[in-house]
Protein backbone atom coordinates (compact mmCIF):
# COMPACT_ATOMS: atom_id res chain seq x y z
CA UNK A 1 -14.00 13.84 -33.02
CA UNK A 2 -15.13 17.54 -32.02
CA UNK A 3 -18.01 15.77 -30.12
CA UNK A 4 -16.84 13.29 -28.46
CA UNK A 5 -13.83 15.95 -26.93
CA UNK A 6 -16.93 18.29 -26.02
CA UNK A 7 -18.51 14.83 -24.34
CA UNK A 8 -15.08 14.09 -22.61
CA UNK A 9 -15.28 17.67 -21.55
CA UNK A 10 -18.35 18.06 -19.96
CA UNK A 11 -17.79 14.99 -18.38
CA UNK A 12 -15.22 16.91 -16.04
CA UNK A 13 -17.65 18.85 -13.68
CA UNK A 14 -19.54 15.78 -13.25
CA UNK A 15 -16.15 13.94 -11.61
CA UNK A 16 -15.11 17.07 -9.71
CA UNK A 17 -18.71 16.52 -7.97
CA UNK A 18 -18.28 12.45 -7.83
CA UNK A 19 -15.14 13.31 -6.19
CA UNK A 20 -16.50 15.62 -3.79
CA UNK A 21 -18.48 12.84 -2.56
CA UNK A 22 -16.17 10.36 -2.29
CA UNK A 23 -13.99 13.16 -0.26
CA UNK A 24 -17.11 13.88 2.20
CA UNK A 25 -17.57 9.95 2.66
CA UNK A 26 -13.84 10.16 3.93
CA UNK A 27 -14.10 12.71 6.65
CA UNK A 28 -17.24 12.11 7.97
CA UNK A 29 -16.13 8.26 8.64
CA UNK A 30 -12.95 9.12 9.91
CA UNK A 31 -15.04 11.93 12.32
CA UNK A 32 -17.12 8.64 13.09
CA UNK A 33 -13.95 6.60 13.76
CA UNK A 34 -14.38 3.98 11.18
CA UNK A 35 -12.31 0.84 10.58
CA UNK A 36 -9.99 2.16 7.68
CA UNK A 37 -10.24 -1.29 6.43
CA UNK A 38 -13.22 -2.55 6.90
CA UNK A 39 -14.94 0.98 5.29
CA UNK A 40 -12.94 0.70 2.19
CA UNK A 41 -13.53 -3.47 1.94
CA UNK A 42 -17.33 -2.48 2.00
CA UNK A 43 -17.55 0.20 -0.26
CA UNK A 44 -15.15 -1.94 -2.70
CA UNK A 45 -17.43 -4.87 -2.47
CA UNK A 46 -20.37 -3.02 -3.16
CA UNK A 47 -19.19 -1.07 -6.34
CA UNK A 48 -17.97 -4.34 -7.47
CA UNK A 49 -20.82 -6.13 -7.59
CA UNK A 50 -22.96 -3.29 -8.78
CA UNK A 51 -20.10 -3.10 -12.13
CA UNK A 52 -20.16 -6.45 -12.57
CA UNK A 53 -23.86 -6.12 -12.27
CA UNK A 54 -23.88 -3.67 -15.06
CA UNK A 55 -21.02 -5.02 -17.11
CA UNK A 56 -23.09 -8.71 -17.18
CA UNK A 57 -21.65 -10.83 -20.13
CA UNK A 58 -19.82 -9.00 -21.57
CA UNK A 59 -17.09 -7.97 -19.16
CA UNK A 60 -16.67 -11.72 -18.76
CA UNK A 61 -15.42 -11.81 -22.11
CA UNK A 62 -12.84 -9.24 -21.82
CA UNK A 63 -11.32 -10.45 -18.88
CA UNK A 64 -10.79 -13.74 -20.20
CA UNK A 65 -9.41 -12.66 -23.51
CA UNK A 66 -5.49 -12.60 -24.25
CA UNK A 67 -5.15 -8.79 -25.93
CA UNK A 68 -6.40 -7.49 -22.56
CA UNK A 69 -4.16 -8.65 -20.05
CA UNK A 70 -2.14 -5.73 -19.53
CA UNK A 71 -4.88 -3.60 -19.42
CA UNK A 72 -6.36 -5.32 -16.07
CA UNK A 73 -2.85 -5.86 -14.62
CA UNK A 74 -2.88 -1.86 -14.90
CA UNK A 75 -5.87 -1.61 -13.60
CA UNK A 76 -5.13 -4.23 -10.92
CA UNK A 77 -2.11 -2.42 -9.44
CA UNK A 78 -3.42 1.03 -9.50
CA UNK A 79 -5.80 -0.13 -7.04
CA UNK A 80 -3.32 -1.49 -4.83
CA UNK A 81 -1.61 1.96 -5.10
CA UNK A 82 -4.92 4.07 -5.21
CA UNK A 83 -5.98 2.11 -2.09
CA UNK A 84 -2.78 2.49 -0.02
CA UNK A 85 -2.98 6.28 -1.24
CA UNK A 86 -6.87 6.71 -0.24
CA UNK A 87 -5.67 4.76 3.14
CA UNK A 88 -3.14 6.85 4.54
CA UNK A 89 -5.37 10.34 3.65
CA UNK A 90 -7.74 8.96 5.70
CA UNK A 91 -6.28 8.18 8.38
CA UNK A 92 -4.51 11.61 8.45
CA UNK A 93 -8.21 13.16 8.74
CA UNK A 94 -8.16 14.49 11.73
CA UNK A 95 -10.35 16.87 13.69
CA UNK A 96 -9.89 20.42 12.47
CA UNK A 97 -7.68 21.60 9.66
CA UNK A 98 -9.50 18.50 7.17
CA UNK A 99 -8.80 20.49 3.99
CA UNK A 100 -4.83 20.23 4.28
CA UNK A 101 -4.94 16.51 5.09
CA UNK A 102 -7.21 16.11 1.88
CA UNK A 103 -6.19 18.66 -0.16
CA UNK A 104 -2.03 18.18 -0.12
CA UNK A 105 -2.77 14.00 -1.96
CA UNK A 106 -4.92 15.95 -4.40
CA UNK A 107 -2.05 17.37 -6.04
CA UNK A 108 -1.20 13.87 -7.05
CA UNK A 109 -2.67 14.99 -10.55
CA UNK A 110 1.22 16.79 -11.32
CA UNK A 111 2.37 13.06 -11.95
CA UNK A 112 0.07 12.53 -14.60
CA UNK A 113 0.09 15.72 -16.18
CA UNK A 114 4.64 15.27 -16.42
CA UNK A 115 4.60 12.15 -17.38
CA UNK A 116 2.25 12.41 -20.07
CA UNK A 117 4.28 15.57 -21.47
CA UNK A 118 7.22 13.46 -21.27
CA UNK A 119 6.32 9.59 -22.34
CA UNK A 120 2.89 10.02 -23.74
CA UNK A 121 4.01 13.23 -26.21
CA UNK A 122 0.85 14.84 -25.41
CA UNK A 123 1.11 18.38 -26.43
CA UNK A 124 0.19 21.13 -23.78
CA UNK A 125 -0.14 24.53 -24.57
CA UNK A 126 1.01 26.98 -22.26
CA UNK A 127 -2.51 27.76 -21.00
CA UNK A 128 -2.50 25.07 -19.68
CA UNK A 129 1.00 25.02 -17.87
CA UNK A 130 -0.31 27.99 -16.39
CA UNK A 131 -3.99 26.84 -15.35
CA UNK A 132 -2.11 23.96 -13.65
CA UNK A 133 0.48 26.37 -12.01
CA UNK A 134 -2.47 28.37 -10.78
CA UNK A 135 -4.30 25.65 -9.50
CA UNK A 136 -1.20 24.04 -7.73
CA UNK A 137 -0.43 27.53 -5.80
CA UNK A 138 -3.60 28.17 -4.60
CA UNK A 139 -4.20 24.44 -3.17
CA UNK A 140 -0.85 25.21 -1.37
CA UNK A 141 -1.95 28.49 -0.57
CA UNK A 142 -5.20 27.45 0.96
CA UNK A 143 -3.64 23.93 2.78
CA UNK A 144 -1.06 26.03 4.77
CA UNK A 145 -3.61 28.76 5.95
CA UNK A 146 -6.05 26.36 6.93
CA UNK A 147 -3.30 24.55 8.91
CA UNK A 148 -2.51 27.71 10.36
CA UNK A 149 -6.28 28.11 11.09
CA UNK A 150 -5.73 25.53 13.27
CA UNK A 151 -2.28 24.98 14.87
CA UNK A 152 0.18 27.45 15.84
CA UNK A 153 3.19 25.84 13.72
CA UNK A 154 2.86 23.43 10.66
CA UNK A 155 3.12 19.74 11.60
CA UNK A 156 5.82 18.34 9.31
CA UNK A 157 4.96 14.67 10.20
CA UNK A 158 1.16 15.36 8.86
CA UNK A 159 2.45 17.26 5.68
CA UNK A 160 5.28 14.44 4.96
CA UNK A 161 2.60 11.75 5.05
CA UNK A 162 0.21 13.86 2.82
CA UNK A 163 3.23 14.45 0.88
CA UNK A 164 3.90 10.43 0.28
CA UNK A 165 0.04 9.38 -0.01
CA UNK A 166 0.40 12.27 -2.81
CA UNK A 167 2.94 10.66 -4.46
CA UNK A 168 1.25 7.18 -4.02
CA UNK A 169 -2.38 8.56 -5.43
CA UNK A 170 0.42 10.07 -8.31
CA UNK A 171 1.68 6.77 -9.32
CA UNK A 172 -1.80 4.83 -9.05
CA UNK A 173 -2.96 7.70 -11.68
CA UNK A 174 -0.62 6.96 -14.26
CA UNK A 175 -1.12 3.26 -14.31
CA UNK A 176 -4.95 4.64 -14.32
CA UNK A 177 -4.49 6.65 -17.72
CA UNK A 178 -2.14 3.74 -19.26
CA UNK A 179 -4.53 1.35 -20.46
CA UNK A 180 -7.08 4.53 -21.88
CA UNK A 181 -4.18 5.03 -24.38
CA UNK A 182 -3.93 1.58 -25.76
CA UNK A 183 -5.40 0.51 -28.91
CA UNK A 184 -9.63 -0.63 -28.85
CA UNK A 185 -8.44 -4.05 -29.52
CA UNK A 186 -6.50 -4.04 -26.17
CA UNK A 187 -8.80 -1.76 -24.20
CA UNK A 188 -11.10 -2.95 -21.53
CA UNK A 189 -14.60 -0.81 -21.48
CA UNK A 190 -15.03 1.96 -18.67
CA UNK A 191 -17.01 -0.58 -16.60
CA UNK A 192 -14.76 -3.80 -17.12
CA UNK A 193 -11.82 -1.23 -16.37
CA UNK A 194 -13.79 0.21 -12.90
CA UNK A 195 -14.61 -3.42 -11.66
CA UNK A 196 -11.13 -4.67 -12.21
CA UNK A 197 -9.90 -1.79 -9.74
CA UNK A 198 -12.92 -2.49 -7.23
CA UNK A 199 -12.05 -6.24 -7.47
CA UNK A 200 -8.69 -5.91 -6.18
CA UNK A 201 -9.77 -3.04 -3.54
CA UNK A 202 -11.74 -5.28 -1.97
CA UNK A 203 -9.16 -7.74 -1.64
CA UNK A 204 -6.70 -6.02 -0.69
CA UNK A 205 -8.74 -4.12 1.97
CA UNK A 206 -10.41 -7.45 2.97
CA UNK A 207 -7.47 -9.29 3.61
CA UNK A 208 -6.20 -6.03 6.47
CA UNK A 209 -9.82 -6.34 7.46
CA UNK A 210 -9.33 -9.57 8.78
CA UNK A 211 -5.58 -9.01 9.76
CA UNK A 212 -7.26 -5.92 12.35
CA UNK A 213 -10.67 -6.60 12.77
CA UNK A 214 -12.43 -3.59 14.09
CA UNK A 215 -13.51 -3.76 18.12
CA UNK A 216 -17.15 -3.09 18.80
CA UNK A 217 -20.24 -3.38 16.80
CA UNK A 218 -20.53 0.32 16.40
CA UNK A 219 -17.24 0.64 14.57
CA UNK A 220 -18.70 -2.10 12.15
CA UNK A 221 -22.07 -0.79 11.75
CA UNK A 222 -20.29 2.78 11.32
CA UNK A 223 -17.71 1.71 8.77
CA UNK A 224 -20.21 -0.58 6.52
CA UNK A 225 -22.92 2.79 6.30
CA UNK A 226 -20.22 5.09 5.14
CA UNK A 227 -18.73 2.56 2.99
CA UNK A 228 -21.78 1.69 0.95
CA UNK A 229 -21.92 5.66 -0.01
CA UNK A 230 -18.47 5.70 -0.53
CA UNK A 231 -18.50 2.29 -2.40
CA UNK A 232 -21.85 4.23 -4.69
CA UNK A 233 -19.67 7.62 -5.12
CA UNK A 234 -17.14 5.36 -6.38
CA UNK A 235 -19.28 3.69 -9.21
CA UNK A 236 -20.64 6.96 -10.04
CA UNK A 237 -16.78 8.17 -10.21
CA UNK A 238 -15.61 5.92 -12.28
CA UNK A 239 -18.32 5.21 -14.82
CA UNK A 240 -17.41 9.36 -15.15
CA UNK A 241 -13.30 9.21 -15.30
CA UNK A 242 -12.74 6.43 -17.40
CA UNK A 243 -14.86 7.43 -20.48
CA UNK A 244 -13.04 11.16 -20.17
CA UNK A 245 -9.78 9.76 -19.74
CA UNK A 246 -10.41 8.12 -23.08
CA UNK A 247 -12.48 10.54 -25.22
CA UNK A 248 -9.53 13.15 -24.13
CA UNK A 249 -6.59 10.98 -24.47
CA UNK A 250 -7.87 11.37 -28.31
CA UNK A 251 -6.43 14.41 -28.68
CA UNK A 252 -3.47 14.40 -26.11
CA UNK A 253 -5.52 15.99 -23.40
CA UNK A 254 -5.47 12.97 -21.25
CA UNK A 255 -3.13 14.22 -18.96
CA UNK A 256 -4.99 17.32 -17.95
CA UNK A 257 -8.26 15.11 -16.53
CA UNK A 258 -6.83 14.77 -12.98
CA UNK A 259 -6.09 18.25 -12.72
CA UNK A 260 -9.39 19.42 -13.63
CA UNK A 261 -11.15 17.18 -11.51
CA UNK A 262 -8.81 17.67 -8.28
CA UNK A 263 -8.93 21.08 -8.56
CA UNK A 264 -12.83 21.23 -8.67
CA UNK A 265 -12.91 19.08 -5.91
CA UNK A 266 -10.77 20.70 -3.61
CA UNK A 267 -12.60 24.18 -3.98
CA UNK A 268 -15.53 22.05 -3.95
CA UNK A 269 -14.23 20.22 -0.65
CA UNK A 270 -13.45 23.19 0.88
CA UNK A 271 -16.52 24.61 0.30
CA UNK A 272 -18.28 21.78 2.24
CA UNK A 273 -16.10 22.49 5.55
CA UNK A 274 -17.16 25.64 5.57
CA UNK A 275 -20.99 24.75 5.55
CA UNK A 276 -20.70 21.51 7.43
CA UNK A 277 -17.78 22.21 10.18
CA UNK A 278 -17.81 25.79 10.08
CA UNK A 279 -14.11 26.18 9.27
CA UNK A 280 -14.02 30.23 8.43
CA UNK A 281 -12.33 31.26 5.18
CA UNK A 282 -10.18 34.75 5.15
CA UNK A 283 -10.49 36.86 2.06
CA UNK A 284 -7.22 35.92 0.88
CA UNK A 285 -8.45 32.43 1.52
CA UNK A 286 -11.29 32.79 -1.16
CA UNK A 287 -8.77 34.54 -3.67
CA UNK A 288 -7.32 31.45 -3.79
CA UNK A 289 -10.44 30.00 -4.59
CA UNK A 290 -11.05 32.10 -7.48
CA UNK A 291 -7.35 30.75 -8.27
CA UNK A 292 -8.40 27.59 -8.65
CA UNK A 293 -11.71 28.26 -10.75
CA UNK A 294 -9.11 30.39 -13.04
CA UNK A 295 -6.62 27.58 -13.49
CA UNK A 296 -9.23 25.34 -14.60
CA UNK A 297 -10.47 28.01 -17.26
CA UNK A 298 -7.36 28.02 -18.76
CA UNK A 299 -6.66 24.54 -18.96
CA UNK A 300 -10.00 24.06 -20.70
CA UNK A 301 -9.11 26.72 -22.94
């Protein structure tokens, strides 16, 4: 048991970097005006077949047996909720002030962590109530002085849709965790359980595809290349989530995974602006930072 929580562990800075790249593959397609759609509808298609690839056989047989139904219907609908989530944050990327249209759906990870304190009677310890405190305050921290950064007042309409693609993402989590907590009998594997999810992406994302086909070539050509590295930061992702959510969920810790991982990608995230659209960070700015690393100290502890 002590290994496999040490495995589940050291799993999380692996996601927080997955994540990071699935964040980057984001805003530079929005900054390349890609099709929502049709970006998300490649990079689904592509994962899929490159799971189903690596599941072979075997994931054939767990989707056609009985004991596992719930567990893909689960997995089915958090992808219609992960997608819609994913969806709006995109297209509330805008140019300047990326990190609160990013960051703000990122707290999603507070669903999660209450409900499984709640209906999963995970225990907590109040190290962790505090890591996730400290993490939450300095993402709010550093969302409203980057906005600030940018515009002379806070855009309400921009920080109520952040707000509901949060609470989306929040929702599409919890139906993520659910089927890690069932018994092995009723489980699907990490790979059966990421293909299921990139399945009905691609569905769901093909079908809007076709409803509002993109215009020109160059939105097509531009939306396919930055969803195939979205669609391989997404395989990567999930062949690391899954596996922690389970080795953790062990030993009630199952709940804490998204907050880890969000909060290491948001510093990480953050971090990237800097470098890549030279957004400037204040020195109360990179206390917040240090906020974040803290928070996920304590959780860990």
């Amino acid at each position: 048991m002590g290994n496999t929580v040490n495995t589940g562990w050291l799993l999380l800075p692996a996601l927080g970097i997955c994540w990071t790249l699935v964040a980057i593959t984001l805003s530079e397609a929005k900054n390349r005006n890609c099709s929502i759609f049709a970006f998300y509808c490649m990079g689904s298609l592509l994962s899929m077949m490159l799971l189903a690839i690596l599941g072979g056989t075997e994931m054939m047989r767990e989707l056609g047996s009985p004991e596992k139904r719930f567990a893909v219907c689960c997995f089915a609908v958090c992808a219609l909720f992960n997608g819609t989530g994913q969806g709006i944050t995109m297209w509330n990327l805008k140019k300047g002030g990326r990190a609160l249209a990013y960051a703000i759906p990122q707290l999603a990870f507070l669903l999660p962590y209450i409900w499984s304190i709640f209906f999963w009677n995970q225990n907590l310890s109040w190290r962790s109530g505090c890591g996730i405190f400290l993490i939450v305050a300095s993402t709010v921290f550093l969302s409203c002085r980057k906005q600030q950064a940018f515009d002379s007042s806070l855009d309400i309409r921009r920080v109520l849709i952040s707000c509901g693609a949060m609470l989306i993402c929040g929702i599409s989590q919890i139906l993520m965790i659910t089927p890690t907590q069932l018994p092995a009998g009723k489980a699907l594997s990490p790979l059966t359980g990421a293909c299921v999810i990139q399945a009905a992406n691609a569905m769901f994302f093909m079908f809007l595809t076709l409803w509002n086909r993109p215009a020109s070539r160059t939105v097509w050509k531009n939306s396919a290349k930055y969803g195939v590295l979205w669609g391989l930061s997404a395989v990567a992702a999930y062949c690391v989530l899954l596996p922690a959510l389970r080795m953790l969920g062990k030993v009630g810790q199952s709940g804490i995974v998204f907050a880890v991982g969000c909060g290491m990608t948001i510093a990480l995230f953050t971090l990237f602006t800097v470098i890549r659209y030279r957004e400037k960070q204040s020195a109360p700015q990179w206390v917040a930072f240090a906020g974040i690393v803290a928070g996920i100290v304590l959780v860990r502890i």
